[in-house]
N, C-alpha and C. Protein backbone atom coordinates (compact mmCIF):
# COMPACT_ATOMS: atom_id res chain seq x y z
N UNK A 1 18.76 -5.42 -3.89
CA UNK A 1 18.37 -4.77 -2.66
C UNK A 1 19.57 -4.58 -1.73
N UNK A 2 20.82 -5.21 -1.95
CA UNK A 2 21.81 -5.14 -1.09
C UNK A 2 22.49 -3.82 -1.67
N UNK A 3 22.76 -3.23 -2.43
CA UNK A 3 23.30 -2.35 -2.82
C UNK A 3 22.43 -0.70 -2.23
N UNK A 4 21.15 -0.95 -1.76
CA UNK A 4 20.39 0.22 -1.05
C UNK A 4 20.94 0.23 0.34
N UNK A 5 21.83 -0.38 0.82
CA UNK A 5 22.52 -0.11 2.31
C UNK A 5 23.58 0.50 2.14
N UNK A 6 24.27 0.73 1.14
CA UNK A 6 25.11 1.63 0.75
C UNK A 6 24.55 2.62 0.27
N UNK A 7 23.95 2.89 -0.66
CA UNK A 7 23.59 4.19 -1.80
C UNK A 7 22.55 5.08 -0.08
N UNK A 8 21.94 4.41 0.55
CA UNK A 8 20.72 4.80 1.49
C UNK A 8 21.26 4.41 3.24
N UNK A 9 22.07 4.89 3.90
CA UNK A 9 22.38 4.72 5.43
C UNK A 9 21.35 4.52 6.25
N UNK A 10 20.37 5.63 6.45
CA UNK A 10 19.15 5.42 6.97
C UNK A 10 18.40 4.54 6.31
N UNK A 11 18.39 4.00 5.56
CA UNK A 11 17.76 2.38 5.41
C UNK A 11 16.06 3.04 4.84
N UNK A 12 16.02 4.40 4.43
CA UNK A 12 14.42 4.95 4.02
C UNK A 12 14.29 4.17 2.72
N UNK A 13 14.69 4.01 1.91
CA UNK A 13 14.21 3.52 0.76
C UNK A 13 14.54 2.02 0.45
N UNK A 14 14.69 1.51 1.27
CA UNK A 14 14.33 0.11 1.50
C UNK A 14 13.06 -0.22 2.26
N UNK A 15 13.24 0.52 3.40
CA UNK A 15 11.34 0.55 4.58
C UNK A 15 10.51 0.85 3.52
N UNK A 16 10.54 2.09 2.92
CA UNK A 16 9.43 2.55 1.84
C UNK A 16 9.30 1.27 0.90
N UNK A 17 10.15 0.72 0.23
CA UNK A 17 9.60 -0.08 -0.62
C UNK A 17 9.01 -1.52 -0.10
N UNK A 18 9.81 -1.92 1.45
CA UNK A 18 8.87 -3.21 2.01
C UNK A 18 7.69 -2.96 2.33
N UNK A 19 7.23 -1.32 2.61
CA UNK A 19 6.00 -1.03 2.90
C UNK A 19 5.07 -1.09 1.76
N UNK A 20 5.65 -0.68 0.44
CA UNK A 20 5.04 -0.88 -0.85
C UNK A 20 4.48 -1.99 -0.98
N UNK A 21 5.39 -3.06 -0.94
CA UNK A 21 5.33 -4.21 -1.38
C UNK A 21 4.18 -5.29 -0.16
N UNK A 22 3.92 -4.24 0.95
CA UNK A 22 2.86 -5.30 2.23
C UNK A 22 1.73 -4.33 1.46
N UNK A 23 1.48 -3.79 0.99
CA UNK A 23 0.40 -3.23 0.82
C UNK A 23 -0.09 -3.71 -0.70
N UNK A 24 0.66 -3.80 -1.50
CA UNK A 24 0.22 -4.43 -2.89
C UNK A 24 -0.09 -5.75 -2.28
N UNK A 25 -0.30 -6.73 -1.57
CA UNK A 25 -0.67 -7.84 -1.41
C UNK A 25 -2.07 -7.90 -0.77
N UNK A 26 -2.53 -6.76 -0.31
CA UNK A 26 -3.73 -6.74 0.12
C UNK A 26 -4.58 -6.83 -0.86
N UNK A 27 -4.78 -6.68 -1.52
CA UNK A 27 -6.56 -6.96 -2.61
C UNK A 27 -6.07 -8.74 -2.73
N UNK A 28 -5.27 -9.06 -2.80
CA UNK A 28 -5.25 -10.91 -2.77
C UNK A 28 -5.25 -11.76 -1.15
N UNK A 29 -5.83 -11.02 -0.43
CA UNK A 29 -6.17 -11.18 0.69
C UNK A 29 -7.41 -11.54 0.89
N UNK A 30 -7.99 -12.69 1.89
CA UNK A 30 -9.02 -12.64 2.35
C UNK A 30 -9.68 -10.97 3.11
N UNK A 31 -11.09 -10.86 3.47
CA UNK A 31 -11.27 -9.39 4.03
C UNK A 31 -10.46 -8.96 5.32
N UNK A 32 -11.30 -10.62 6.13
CA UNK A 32 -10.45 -10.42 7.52
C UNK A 32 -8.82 -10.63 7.97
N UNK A 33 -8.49 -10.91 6.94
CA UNK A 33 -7.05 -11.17 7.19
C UNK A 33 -6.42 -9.32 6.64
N UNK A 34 -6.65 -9.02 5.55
CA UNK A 34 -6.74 -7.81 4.80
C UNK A 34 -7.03 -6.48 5.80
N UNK A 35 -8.03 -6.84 6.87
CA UNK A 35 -8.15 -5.80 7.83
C UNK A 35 -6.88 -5.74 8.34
N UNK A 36 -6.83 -7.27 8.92
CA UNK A 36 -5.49 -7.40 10.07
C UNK A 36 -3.86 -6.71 9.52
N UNK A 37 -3.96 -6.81 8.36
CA UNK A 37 -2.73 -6.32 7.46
C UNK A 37 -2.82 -4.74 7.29
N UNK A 38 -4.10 -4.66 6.95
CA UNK A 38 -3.72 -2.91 6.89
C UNK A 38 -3.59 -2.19 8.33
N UNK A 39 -4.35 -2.93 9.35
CA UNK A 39 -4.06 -2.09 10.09
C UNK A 39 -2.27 -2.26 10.80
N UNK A 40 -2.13 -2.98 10.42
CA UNK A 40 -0.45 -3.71 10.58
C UNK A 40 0.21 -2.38 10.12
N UNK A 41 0.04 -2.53 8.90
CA UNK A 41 0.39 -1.41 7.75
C UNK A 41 0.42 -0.13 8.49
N UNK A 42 -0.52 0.19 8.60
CA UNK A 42 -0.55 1.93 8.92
C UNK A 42 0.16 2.21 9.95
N UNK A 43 -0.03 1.41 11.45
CA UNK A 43 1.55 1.19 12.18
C UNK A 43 2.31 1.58 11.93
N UNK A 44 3.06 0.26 11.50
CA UNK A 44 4.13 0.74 10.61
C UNK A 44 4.87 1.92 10.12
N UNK A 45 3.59 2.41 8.95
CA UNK A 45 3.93 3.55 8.04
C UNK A 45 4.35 4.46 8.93
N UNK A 46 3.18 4.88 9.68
CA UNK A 46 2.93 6.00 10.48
C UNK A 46 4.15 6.19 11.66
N UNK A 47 4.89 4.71 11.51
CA UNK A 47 6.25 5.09 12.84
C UNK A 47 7.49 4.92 11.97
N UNK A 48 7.24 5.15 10.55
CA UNK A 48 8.14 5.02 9.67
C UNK A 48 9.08 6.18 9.56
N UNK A 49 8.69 7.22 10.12
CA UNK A 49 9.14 8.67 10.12
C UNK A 49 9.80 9.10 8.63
N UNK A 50 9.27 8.07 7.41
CA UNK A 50 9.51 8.58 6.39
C UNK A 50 8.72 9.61 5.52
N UNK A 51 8.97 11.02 5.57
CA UNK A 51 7.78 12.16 5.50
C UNK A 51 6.34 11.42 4.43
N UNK A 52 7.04 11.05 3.22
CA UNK A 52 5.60 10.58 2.36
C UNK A 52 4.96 9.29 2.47
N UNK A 53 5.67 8.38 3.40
CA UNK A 53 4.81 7.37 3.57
C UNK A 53 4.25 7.94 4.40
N UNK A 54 4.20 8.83 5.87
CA UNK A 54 3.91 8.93 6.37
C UNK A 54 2.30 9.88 6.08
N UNK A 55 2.29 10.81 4.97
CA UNK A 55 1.61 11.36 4.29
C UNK A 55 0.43 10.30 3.64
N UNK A 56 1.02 9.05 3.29
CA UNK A 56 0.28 8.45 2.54
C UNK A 56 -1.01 7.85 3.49
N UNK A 57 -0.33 7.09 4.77
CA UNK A 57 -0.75 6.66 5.75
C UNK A 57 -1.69 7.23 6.24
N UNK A 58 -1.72 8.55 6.19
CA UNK A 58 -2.49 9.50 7.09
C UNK A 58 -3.89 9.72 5.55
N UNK A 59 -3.42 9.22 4.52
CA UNK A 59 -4.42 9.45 3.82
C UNK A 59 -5.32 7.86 3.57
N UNK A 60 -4.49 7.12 3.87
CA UNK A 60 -4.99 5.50 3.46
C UNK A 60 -5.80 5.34 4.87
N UNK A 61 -5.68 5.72 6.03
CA UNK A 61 -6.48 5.81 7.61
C UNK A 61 -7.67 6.44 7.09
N UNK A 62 -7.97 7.71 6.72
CA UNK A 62 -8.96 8.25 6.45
C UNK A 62 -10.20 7.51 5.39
N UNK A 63 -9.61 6.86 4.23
CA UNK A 63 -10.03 6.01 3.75
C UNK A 63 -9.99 4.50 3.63
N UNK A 64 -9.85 3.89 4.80
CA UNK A 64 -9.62 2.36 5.34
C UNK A 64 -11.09 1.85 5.17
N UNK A 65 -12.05 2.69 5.14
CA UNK A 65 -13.52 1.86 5.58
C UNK A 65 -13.95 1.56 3.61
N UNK A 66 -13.28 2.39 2.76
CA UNK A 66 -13.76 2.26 1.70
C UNK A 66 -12.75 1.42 0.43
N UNK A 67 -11.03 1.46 1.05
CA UNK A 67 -10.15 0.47 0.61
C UNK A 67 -10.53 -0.98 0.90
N UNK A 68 -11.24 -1.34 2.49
CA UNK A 68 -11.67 -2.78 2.59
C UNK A 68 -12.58 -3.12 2.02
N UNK A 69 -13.60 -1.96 1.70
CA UNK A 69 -14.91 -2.19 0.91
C UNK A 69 -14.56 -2.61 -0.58
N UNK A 70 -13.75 -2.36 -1.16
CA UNK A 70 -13.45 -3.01 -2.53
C UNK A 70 -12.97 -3.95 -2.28
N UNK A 71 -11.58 -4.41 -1.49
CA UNK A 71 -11.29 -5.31 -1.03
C UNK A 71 -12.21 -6.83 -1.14
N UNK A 72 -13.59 -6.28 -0.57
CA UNK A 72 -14.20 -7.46 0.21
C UNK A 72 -14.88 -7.96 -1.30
N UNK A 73 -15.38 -7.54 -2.11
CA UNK A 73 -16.09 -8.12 -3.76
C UNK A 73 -15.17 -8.64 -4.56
N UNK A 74 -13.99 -7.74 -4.44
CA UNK A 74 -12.97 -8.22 -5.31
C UNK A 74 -13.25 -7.62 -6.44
N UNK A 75 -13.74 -6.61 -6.57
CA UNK A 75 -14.26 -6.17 -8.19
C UNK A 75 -12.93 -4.77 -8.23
N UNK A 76 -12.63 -4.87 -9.97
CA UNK A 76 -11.10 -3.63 -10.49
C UNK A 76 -11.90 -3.30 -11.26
N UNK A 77 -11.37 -2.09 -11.85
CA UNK A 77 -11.19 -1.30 -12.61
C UNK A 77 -10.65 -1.54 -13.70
N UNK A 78 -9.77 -2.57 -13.76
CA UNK A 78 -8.72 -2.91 -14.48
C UNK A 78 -9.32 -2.99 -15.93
N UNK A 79 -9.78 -3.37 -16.14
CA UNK A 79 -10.66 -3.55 -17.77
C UNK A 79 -11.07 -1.89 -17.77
N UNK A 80 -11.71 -1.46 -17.38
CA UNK A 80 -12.31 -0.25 -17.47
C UNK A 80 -10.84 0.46 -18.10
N UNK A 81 -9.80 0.79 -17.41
CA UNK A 81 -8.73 1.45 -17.49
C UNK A 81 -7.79 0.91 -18.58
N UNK A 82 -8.23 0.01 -19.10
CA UNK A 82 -7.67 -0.44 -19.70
C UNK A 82 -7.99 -0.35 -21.28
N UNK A 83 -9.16 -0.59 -21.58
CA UNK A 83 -10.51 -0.27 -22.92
C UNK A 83 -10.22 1.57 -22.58
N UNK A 84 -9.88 2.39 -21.81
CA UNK A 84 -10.37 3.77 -21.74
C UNK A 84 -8.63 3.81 -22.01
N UNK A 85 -7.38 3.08 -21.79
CA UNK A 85 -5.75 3.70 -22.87
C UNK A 85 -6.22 3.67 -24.46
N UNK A 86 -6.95 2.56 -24.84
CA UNK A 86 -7.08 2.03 -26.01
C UNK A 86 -7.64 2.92 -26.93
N UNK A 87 -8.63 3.62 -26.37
CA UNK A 87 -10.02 4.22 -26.67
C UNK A 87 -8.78 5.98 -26.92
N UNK A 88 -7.62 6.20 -26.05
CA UNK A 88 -6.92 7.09 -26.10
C UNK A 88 -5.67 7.15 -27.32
């Protein structure tokens, strides 16, 4: 990661990937803590002035009520997607 302060001045593809990396930790989140984080998150993103996080943000806001809703069961896909490479 020290070598992206050279290759990257504006420091975008280091923000983009700490933003990656707060957001993959949410489904191992409690709900209410998981709220408190995304909405952390979108903050963030959204003052990130990096054009596609910023894109992303504006699409993860629109769907916040149905990202916490999986969130909160804890139930994946993951098997599903997984039996359906196999099956390919």
């Amino acid at each position: 990661m020290e070598t992206l302060g050279d290759t990257d001045p504006r420091g975008q593809l280091y923000r983009s990937w700490q933003l990656k990396e707060l957001l993959r930790t949410l489904p191992h989140q409690p709900v209410g803590q998981a709220e408190a984080e995304l909405k952390r998150w979108i903050f963030r993103a959204s003052h990130s002035r990096i054009p596609e996080v910023v894109e992303l943000c504006r699409k993860i806001r629109r769907r916040r009520d149905d990202i916490l809703g999986t969130i909160g069961p804890g139930y994946s896909n993951a098997r599903l997607e997984a039996f359906n490479n196999k099956i390919k």
